[in-house]
C-alpha atoms as a PDB file:
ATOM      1  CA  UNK A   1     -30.241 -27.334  13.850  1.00  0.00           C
ATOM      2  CA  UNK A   2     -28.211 -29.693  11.145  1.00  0.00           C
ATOM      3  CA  UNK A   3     -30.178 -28.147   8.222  1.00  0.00           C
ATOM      4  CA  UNK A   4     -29.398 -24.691   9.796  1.00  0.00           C
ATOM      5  CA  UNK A   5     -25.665 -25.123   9.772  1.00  0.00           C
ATOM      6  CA  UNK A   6     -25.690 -26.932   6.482  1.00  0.00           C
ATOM      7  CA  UNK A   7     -27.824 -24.422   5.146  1.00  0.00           C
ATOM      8  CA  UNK A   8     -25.093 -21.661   6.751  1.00  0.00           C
ATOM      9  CA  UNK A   9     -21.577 -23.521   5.142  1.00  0.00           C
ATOM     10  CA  UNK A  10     -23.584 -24.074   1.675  1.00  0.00           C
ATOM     11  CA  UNK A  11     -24.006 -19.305   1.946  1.00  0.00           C
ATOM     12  CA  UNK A  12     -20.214 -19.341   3.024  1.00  0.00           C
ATOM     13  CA  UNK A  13     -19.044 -21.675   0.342  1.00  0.00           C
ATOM     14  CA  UNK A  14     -20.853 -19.731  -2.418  1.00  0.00           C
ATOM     15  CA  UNK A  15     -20.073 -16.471  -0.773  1.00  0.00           C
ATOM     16  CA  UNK A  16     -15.846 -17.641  -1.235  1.00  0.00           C
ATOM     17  CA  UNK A  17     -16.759 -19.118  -4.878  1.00  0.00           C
ATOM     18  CA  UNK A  18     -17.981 -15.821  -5.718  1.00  0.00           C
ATOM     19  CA  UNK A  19     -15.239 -13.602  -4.192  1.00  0.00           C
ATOM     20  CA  UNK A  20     -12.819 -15.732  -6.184  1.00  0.00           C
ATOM     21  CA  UNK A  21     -14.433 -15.407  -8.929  1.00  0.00           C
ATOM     22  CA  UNK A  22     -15.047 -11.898  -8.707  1.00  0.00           C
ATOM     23  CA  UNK A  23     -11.685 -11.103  -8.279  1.00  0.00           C
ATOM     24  CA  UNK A  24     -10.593 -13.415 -11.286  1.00  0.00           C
ATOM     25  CA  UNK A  25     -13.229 -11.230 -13.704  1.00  0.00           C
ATOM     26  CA  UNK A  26     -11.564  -7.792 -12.033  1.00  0.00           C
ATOM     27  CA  UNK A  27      -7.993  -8.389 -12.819  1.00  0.00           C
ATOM     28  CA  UNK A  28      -8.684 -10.335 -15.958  1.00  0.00           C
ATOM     29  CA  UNK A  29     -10.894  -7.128 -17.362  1.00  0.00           C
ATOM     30  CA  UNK A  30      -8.730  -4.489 -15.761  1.00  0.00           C
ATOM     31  CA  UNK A  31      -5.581  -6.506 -17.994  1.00  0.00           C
ATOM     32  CA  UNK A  32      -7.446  -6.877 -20.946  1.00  0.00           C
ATOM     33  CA  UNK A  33      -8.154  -3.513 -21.137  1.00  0.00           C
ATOM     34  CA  UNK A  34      -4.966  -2.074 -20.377  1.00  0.00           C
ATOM     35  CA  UNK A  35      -3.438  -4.289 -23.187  1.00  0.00           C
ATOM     36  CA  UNK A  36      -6.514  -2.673 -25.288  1.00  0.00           C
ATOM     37  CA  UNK A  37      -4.864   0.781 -24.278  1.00  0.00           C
ATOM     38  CA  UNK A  38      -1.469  -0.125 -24.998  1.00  0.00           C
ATOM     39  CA  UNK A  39      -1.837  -1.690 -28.554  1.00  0.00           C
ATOM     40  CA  UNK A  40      -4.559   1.242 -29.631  1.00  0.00           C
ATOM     41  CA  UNK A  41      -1.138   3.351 -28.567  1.00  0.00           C
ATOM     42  CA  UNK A  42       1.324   1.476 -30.520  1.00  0.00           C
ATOM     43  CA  UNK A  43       2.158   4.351 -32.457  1.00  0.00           C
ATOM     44  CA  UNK A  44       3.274   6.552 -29.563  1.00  0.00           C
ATOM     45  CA  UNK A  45       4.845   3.473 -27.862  1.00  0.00           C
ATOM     46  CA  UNK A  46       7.189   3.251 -31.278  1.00  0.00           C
ATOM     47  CA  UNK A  47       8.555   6.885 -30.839  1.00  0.00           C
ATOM     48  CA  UNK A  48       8.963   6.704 -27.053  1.00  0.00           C
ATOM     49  CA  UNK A  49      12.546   7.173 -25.993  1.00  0.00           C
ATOM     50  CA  UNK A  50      13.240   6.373 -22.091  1.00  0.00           C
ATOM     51  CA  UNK A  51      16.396   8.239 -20.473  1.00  0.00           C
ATOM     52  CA  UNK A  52      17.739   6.397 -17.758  1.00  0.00           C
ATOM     53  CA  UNK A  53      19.940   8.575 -16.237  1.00  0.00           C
ATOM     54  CA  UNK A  54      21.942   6.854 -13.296  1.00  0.00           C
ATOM     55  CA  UNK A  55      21.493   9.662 -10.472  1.00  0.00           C
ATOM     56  CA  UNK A  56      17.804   9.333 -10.915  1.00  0.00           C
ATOM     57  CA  UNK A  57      16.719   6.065 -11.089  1.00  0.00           C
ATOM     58  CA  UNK A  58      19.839   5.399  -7.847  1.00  0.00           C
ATOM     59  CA  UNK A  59      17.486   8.136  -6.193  1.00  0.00           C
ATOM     60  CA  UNK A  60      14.088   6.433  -7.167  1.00  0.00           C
ATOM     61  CA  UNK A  61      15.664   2.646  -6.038  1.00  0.00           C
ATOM     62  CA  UNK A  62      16.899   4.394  -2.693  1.00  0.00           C
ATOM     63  CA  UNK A  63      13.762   6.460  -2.402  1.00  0.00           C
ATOM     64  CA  UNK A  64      11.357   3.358  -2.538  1.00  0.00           C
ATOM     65  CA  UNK A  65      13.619   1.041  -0.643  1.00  0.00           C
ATOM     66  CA  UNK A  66      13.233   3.597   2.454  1.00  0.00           C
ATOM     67  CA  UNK A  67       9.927   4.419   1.925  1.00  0.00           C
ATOM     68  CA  UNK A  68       9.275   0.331   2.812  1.00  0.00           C
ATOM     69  CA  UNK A  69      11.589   0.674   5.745  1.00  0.00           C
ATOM     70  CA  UNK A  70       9.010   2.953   7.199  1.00  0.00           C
ATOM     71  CA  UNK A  71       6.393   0.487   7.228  1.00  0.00           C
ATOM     72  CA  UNK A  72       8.482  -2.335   8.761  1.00  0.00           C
ATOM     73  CA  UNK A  73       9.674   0.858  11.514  1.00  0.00           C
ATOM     74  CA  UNK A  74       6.003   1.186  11.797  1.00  0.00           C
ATOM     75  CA  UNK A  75       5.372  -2.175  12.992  1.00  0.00           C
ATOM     76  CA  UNK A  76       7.864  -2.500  15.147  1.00  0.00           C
ATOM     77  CA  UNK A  77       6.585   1.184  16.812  1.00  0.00           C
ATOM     78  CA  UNK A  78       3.428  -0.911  17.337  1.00  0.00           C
ATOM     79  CA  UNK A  79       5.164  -3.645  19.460  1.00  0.00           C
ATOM     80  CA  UNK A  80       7.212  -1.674  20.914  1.00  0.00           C
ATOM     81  CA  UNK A  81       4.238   0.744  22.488  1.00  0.00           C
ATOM     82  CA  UNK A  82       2.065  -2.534  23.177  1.00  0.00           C
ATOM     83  CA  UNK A  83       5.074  -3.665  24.869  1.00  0.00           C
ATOM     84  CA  UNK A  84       5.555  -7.151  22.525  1.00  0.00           C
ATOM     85  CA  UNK A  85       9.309  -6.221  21.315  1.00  0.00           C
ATOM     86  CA  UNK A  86      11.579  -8.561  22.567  1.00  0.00           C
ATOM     87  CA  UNK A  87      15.438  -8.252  22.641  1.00  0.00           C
ATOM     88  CA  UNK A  88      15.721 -11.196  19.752  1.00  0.00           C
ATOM     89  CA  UNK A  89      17.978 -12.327  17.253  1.00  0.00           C
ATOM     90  CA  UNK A  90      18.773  -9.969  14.627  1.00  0.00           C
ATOM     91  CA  UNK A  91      16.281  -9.980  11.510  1.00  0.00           C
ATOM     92  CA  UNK A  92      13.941 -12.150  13.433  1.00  0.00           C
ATOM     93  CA  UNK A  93      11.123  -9.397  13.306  1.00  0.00           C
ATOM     94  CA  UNK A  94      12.444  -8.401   9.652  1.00  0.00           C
ATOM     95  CA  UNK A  95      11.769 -11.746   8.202  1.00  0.00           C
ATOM     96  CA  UNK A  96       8.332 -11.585   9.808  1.00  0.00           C
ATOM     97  CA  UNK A  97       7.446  -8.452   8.106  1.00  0.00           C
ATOM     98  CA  UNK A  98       9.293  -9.098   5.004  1.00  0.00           C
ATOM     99  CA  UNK A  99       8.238 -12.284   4.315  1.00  0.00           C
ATOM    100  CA  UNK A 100       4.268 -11.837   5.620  1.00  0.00           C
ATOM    101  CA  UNK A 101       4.487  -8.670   3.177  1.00  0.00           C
ATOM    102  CA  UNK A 102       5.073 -10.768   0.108  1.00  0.00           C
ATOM    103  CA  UNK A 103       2.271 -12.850   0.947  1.00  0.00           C
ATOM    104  CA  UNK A 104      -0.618 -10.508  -0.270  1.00  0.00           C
ATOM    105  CA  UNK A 105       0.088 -11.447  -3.753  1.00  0.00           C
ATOM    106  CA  UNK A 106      -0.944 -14.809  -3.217  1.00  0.00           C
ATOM    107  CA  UNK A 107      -3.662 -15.854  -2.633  1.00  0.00           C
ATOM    108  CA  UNK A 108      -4.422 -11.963  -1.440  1.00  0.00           C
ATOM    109  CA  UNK A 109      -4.524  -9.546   1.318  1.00  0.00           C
ATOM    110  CA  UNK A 110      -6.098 -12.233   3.978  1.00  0.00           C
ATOM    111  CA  UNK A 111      -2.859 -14.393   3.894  1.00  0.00           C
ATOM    112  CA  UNK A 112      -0.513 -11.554   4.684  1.00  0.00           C
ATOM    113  CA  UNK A 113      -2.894 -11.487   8.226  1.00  0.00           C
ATOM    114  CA  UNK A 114      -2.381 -14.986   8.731  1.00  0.00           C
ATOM    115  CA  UNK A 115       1.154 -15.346   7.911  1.00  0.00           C
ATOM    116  CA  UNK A 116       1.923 -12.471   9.884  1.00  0.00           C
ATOM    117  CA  UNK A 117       0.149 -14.050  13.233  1.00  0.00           C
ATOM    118  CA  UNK A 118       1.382 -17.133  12.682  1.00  0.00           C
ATOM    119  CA  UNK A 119       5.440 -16.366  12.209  1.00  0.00           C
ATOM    120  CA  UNK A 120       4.951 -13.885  15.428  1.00  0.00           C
ATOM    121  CA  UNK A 121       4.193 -16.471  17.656  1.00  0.00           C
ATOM    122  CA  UNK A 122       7.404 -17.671  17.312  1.00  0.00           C
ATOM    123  CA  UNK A 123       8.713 -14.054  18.487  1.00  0.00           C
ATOM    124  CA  UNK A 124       6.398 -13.879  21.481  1.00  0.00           C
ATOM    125  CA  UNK A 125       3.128 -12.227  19.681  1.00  0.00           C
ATOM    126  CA  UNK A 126      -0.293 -13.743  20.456  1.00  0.00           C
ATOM    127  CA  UNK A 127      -1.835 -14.983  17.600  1.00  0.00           C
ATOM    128  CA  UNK A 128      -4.924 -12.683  18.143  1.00  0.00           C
ATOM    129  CA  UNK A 129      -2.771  -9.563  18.190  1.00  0.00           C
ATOM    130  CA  UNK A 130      -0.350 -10.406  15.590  1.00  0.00           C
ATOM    131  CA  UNK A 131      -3.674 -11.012  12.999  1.00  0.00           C
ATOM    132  CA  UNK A 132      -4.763  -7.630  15.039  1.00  0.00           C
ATOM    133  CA  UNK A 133      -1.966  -5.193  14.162  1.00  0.00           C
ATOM    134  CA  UNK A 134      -2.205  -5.107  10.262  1.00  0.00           C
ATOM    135  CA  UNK A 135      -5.688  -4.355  10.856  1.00  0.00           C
ATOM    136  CA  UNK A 136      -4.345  -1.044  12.490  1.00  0.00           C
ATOM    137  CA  UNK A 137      -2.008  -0.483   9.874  1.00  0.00           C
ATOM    138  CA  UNK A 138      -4.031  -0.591   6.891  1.00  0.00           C
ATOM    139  CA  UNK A 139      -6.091   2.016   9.142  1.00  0.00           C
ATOM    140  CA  UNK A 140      -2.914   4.244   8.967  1.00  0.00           C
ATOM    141  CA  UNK A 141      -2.076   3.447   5.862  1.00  0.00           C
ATOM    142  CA  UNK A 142      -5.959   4.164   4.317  1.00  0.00           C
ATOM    143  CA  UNK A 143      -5.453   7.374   6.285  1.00  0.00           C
ATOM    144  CA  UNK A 144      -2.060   8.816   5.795  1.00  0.00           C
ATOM    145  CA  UNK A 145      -2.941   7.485   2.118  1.00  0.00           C
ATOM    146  CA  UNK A 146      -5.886   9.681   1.740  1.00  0.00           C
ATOM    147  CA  UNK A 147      -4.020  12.709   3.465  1.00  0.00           C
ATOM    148  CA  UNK A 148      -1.039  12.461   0.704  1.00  0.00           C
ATOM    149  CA  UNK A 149      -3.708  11.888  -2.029  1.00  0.00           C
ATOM    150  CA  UNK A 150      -5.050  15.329  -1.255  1.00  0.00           C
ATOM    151  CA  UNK A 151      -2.052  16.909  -3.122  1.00  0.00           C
ATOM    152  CA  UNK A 152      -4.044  15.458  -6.537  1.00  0.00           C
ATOM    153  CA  UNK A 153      -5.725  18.182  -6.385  1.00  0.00           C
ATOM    154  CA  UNK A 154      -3.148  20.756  -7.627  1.00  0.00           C
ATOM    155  CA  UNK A 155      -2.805  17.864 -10.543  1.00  0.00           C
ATOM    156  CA  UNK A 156      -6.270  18.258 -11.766  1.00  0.00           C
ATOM    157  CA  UNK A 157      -6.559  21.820 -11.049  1.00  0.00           C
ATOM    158  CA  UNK A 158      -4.350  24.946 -12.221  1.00  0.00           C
ATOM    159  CA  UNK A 159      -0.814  25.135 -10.118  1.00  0.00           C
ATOM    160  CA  UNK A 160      -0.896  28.196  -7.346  1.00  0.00           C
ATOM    161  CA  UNK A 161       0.213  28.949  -4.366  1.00  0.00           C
ATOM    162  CA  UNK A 162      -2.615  29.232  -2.443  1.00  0.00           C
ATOM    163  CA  UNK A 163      -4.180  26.368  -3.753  1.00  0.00           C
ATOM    164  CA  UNK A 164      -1.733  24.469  -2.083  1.00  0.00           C
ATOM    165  CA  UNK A 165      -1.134  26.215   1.033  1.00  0.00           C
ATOM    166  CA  UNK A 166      -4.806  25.522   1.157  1.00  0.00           C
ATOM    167  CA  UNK A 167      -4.159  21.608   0.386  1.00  0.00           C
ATOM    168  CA  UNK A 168      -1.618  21.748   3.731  1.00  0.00           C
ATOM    169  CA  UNK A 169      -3.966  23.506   5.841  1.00  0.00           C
ATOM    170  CA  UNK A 170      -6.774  20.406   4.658  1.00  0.00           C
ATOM    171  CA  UNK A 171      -3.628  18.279   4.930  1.00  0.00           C
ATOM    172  CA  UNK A 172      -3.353  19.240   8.987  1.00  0.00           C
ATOM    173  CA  UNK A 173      -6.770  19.890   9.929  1.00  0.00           C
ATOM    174  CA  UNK A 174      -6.932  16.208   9.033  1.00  0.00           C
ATOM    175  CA  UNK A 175      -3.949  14.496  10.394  1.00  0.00           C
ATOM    176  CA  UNK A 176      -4.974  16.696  14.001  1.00  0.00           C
ATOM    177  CA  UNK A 177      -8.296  14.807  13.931  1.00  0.00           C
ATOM    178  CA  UNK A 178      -6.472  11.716  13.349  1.00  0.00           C
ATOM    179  CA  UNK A 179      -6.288  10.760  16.815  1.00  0.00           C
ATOM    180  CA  UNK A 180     -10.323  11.364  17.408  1.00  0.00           C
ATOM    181  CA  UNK A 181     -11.140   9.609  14.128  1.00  0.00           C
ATOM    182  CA  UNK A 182      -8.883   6.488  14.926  1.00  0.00           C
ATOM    183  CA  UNK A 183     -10.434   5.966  18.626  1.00  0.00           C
ATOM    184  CA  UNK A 184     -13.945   6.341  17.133  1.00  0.00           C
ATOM    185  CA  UNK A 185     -12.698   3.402  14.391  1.00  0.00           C
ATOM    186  CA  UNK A 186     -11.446   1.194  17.158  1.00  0.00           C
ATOM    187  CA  UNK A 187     -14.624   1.411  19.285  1.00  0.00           C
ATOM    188  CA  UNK A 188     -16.956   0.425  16.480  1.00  0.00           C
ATOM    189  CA  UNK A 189     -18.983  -2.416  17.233  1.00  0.00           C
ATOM    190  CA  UNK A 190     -18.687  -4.705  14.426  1.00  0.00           C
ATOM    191  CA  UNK A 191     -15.009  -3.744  14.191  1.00  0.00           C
ATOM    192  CA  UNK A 192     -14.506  -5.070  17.721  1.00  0.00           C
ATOM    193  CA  UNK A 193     -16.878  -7.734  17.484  1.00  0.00           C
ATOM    194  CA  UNK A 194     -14.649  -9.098  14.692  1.00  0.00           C
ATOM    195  CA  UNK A 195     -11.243  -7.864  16.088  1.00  0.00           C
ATOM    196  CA  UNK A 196     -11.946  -7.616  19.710  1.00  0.00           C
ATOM    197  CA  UNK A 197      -8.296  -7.481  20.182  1.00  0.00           C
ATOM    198  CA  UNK A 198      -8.206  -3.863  19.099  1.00  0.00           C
ATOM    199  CA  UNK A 199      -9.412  -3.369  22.603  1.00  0.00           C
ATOM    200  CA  UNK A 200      -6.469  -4.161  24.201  1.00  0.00           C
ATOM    201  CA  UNK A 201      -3.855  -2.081  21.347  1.00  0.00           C
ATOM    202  CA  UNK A 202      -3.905   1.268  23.657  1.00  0.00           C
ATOM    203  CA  UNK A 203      -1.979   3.853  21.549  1.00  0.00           C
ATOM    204  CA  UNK A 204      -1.935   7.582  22.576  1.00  0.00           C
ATOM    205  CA  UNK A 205      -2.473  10.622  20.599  1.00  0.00           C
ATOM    206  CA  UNK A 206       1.504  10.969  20.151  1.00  0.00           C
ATOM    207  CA  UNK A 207       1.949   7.506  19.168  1.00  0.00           C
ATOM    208  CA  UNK A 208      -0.766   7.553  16.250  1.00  0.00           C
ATOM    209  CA  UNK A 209       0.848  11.019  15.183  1.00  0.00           C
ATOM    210  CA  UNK A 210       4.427   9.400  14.850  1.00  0.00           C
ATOM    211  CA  UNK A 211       3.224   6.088  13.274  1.00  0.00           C
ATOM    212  CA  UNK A 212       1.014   8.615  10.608  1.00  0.00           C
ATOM    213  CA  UNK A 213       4.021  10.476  10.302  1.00  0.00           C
ATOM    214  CA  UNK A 214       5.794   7.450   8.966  1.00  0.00           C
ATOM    215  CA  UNK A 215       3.339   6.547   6.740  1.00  0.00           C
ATOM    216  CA  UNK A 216       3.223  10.013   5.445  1.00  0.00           C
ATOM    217  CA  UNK A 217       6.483  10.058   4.597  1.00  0.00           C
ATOM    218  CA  UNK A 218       6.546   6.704   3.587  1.00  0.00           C
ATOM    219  CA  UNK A 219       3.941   7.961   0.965  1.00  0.00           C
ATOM    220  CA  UNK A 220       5.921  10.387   0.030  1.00  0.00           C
ATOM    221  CA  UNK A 221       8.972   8.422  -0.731  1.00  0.00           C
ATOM    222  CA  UNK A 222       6.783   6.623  -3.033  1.00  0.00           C
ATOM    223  CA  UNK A 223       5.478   9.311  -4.933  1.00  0.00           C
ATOM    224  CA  UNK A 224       9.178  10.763  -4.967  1.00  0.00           C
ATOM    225  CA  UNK A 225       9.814   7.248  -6.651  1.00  0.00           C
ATOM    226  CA  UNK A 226       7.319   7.340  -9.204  1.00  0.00           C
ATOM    227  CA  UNK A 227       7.780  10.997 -10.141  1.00  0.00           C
ATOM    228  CA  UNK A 228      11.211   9.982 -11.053  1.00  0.00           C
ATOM    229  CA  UNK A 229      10.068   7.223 -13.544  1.00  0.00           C
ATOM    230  CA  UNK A 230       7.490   8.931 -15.174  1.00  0.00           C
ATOM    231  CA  UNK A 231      10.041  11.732 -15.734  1.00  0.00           C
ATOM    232  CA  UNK A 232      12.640   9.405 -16.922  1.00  0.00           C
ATOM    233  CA  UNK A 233       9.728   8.288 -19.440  1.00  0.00           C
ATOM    234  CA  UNK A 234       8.111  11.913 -20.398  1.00  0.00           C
ATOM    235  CA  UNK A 235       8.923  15.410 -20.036  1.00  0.00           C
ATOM    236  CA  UNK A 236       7.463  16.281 -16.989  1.00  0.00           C
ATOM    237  CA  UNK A 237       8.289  19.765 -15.095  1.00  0.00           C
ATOM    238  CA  UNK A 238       9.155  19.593 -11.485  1.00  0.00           C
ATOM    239  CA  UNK A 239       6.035  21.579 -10.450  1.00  0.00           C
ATOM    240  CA  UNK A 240       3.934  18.373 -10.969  1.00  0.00           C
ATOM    241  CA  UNK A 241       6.139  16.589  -7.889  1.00  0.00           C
ATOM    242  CA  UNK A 242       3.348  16.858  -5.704  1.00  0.00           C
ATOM    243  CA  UNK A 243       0.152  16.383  -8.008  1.00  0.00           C
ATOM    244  CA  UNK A 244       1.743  13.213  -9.453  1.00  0.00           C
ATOM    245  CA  UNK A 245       3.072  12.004  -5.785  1.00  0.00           C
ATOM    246  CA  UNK A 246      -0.989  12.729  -4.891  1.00  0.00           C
ATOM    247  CA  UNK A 247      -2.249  10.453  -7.695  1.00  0.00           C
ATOM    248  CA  UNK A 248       0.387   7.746  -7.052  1.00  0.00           C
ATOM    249  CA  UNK A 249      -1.536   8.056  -3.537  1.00  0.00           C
ATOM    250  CA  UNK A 250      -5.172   7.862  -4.968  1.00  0.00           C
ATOM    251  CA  UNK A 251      -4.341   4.800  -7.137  1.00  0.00           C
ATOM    252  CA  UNK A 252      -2.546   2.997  -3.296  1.00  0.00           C
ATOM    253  CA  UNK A 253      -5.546   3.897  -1.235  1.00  0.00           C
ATOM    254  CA  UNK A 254      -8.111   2.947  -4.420  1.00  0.00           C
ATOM    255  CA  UNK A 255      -6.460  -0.512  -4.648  1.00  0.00           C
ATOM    256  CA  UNK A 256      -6.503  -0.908  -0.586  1.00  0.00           C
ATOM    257  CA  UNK A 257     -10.196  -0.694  -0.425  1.00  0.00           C
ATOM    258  CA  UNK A 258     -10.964  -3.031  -3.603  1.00  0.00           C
ATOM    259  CA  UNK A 259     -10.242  -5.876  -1.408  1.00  0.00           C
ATOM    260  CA  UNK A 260     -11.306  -8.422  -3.693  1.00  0.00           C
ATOM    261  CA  UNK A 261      -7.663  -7.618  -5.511  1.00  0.00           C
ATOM    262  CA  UNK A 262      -4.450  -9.340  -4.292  1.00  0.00           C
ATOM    263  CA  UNK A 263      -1.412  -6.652  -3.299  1.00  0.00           C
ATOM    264  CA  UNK A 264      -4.265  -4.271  -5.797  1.00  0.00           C
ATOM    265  CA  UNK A 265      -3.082  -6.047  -8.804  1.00  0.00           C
ATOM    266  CA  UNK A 266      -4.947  -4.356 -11.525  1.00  0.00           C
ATOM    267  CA  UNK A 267      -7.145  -2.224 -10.182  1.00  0.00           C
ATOM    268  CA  UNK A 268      -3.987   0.167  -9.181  1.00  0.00           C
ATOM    269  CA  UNK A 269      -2.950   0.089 -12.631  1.00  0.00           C
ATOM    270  CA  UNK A 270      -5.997   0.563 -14.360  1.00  0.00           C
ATOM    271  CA  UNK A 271      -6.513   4.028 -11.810  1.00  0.00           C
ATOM    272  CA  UNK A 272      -2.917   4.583 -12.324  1.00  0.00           C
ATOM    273  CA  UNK A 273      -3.326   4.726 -15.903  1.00  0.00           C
ATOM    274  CA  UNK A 274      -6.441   6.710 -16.151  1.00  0.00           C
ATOM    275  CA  UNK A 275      -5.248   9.306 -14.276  1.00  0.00           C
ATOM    276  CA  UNK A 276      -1.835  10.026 -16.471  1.00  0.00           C
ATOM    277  CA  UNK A 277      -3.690  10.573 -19.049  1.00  0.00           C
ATOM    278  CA  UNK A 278      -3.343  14.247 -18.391  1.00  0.00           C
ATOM    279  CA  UNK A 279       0.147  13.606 -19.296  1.00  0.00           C
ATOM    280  CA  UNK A 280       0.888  10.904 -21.201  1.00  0.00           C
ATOM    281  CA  UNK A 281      -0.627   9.381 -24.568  1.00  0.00           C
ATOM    282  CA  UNK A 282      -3.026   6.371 -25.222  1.00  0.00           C
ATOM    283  CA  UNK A 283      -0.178   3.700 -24.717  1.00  0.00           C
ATOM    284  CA  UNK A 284       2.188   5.413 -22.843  1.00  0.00           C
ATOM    285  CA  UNK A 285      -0.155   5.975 -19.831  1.00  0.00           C
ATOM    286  CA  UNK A 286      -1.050   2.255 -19.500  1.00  0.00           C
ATOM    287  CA  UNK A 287       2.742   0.934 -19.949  1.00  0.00           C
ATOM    288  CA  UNK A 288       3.730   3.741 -17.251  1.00  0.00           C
ATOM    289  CA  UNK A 289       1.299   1.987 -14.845  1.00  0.00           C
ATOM    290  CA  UNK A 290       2.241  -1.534 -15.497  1.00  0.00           C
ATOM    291  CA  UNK A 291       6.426  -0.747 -15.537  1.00  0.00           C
ATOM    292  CA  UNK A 292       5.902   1.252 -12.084  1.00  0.00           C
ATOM    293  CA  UNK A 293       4.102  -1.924 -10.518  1.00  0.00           C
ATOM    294  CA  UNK A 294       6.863  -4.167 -11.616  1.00  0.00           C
ATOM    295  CA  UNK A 295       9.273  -1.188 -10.430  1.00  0.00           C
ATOM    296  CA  UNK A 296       7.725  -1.718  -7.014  1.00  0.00           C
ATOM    297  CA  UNK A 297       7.663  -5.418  -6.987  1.00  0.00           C
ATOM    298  CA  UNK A 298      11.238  -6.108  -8.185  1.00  0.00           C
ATOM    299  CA  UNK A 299      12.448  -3.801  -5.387  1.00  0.00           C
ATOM    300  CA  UNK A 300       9.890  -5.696  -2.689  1.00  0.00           C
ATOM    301  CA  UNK A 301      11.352  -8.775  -4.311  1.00  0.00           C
ATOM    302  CA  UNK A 302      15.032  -7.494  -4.082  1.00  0.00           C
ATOM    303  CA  UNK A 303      14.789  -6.494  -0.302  1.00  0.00           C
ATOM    304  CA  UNK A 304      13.259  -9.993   1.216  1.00  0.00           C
ATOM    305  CA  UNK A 305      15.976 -11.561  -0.552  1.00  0.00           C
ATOM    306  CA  UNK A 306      18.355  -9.341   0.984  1.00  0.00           C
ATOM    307  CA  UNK A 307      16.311 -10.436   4.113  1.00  0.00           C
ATOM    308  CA  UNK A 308      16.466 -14.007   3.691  1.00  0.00           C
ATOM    309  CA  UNK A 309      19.998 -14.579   2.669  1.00  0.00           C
ATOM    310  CA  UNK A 310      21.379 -12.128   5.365  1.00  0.00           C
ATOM    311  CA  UNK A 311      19.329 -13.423   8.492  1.00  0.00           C
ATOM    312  CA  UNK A 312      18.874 -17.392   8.417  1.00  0.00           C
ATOM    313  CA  UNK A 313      16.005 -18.836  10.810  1.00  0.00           C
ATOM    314  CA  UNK A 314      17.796 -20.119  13.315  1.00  0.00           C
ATOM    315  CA  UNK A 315      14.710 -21.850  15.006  1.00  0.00           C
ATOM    316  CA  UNK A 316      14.670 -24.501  12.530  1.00  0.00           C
END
């Protein structure tokens, strides 16, 4: 029995070794050969002239800022249909989004599951469902993700309009099966067996609708974001809006499911890049990928300071 469970933490502690290291090699390659990219585009780089016009970049700065709102509106949906929200301080749940949020940079995705559970407990969330919830919204976000990312396909292929009246119809043949596709996820076996409290997280057909309807939009806003950096970087014609808002999509939902990166640090960037090379130069493509990911960040950055400074913990 001893040799068993030594023989059981010796496969664990080489199976964490090797994720780290793994995800060290993927980030590491995906940066050294974006920096390949941009100095084999030097050239282009030298003649590139950026126009920052105010309205637009105020538009993409409002347009992301909201777009995050919806997610933290999202979670707080969740609560409030599990019947967890409490009438609380003010900024009490926003500083356990906000600050849980920041946490999948470092060390990666797992800690923004712990530090979520662990700040709700002080708001009245059981651990079990507090690590439970951002299970369900990565779910959402995977899925109104995918739906979004379905508008890449009037980026790759020639612009018409019934080739994207036939992308909407896709688009809400999906999101109607949404609520079939979710219950099916939730009953899985090995997803209950390792999150049995998805049991217990009841949500209707309406309520998975309106928390996929944030998420779409929240998508959306992001895309809206992007589109208005690229264009402040390149000439780009309004009739790419919704290709470019479905490959800012792709690269999110890409970066989700390669787990092994923290917040998708490089591996959003390096399908970011690859995909603007329908627009953009050798060069330009790869520092478009890397400026929009510190776009993002500086904003995330920006609004849980505004959340720290403006709503002090109290408990403490």
């Amino acid at each position: 029995m001893m040799e068993t469970r030594t023989m059981i933490a010796r496969i664990t502690s080489l199976a964490v070794r090797s994720y780290h290291a793994l995800r060290i090699v993927l980030l590491w390659g995906v940066i050294a050969w974006l920096a390949y990219r941009v100095i084999l585009g030097r050239s282009e780089l030298e003649g590139l002239e950026i126009d920052l016009q105010p309205a637009p970049i105020l538009l993409a700065l409002l347009s992301a800022v909201l777009a995050y709102q919806l997610q933290f509106l999202g979670w707080i949906s969740l609560l409030r249909r599990i019947g967890l929200y409490r009438s609380l301080p003010s900024g009490t749940y926003a500083r356990i989004w906000w600050i849980s949020f920041l946490y999948r940079y470092v060390p990666g995705k797992l800690m923004l599951v712990i530090e979520r559970a662990r700040r709700g407990v002080s708001a009245g969330i059981p651990y079990p469902v507090g690590a439970t919830l951002p299970v369900i919204e990565t779910l959402v976000t995977v899925l109104a993700g995918g739906i979004i990312s379905l508008l890449a396909i009037s980026y790759y292929a020639r612009h018409s309009l019934p080739l994207l009246f036939s992308i909407a119809a896709l688009a809400l043949i999906v999101i109607l099966l949404v609520p079939a596709a979710f219950r099916a996820l939730t009953r899985n076996h090995a997803l209950t067996q390792r999150f049995p409290e998805l049991k217990s997280v009841d949500l209707a057909s309406i309520d998975l609708l309106v928390l996929l309807g944030m998420y779409l939009v929240h998508f959306l806003l992001l895309g809206t974001s992007f589109f208005l950096i690229v264009r402040a970087t390149i000439p780009v014609p309004w009739i790419e809006f919704p290709g470019i808002c479905g490959v800012y999509a792709l690269s999110h939902v890409i970066s989700i499911l390669v787990i092994v990166a923290p917040a998708g640090l490089g591996v959003r960037e390096g399908a970011l890049a690859v995909q603007l090379q329908r627009l953009a130069p050798v060069g330009i493509s790869e520092m478009l990928a890397i400026g929009t990911r510190l776009w993002f960040s500086v904003i995330e950055l920006s609004c849980l300071a505004v959340v720290v400074l403006c709503y002090r913990d109290r408990s403490r």
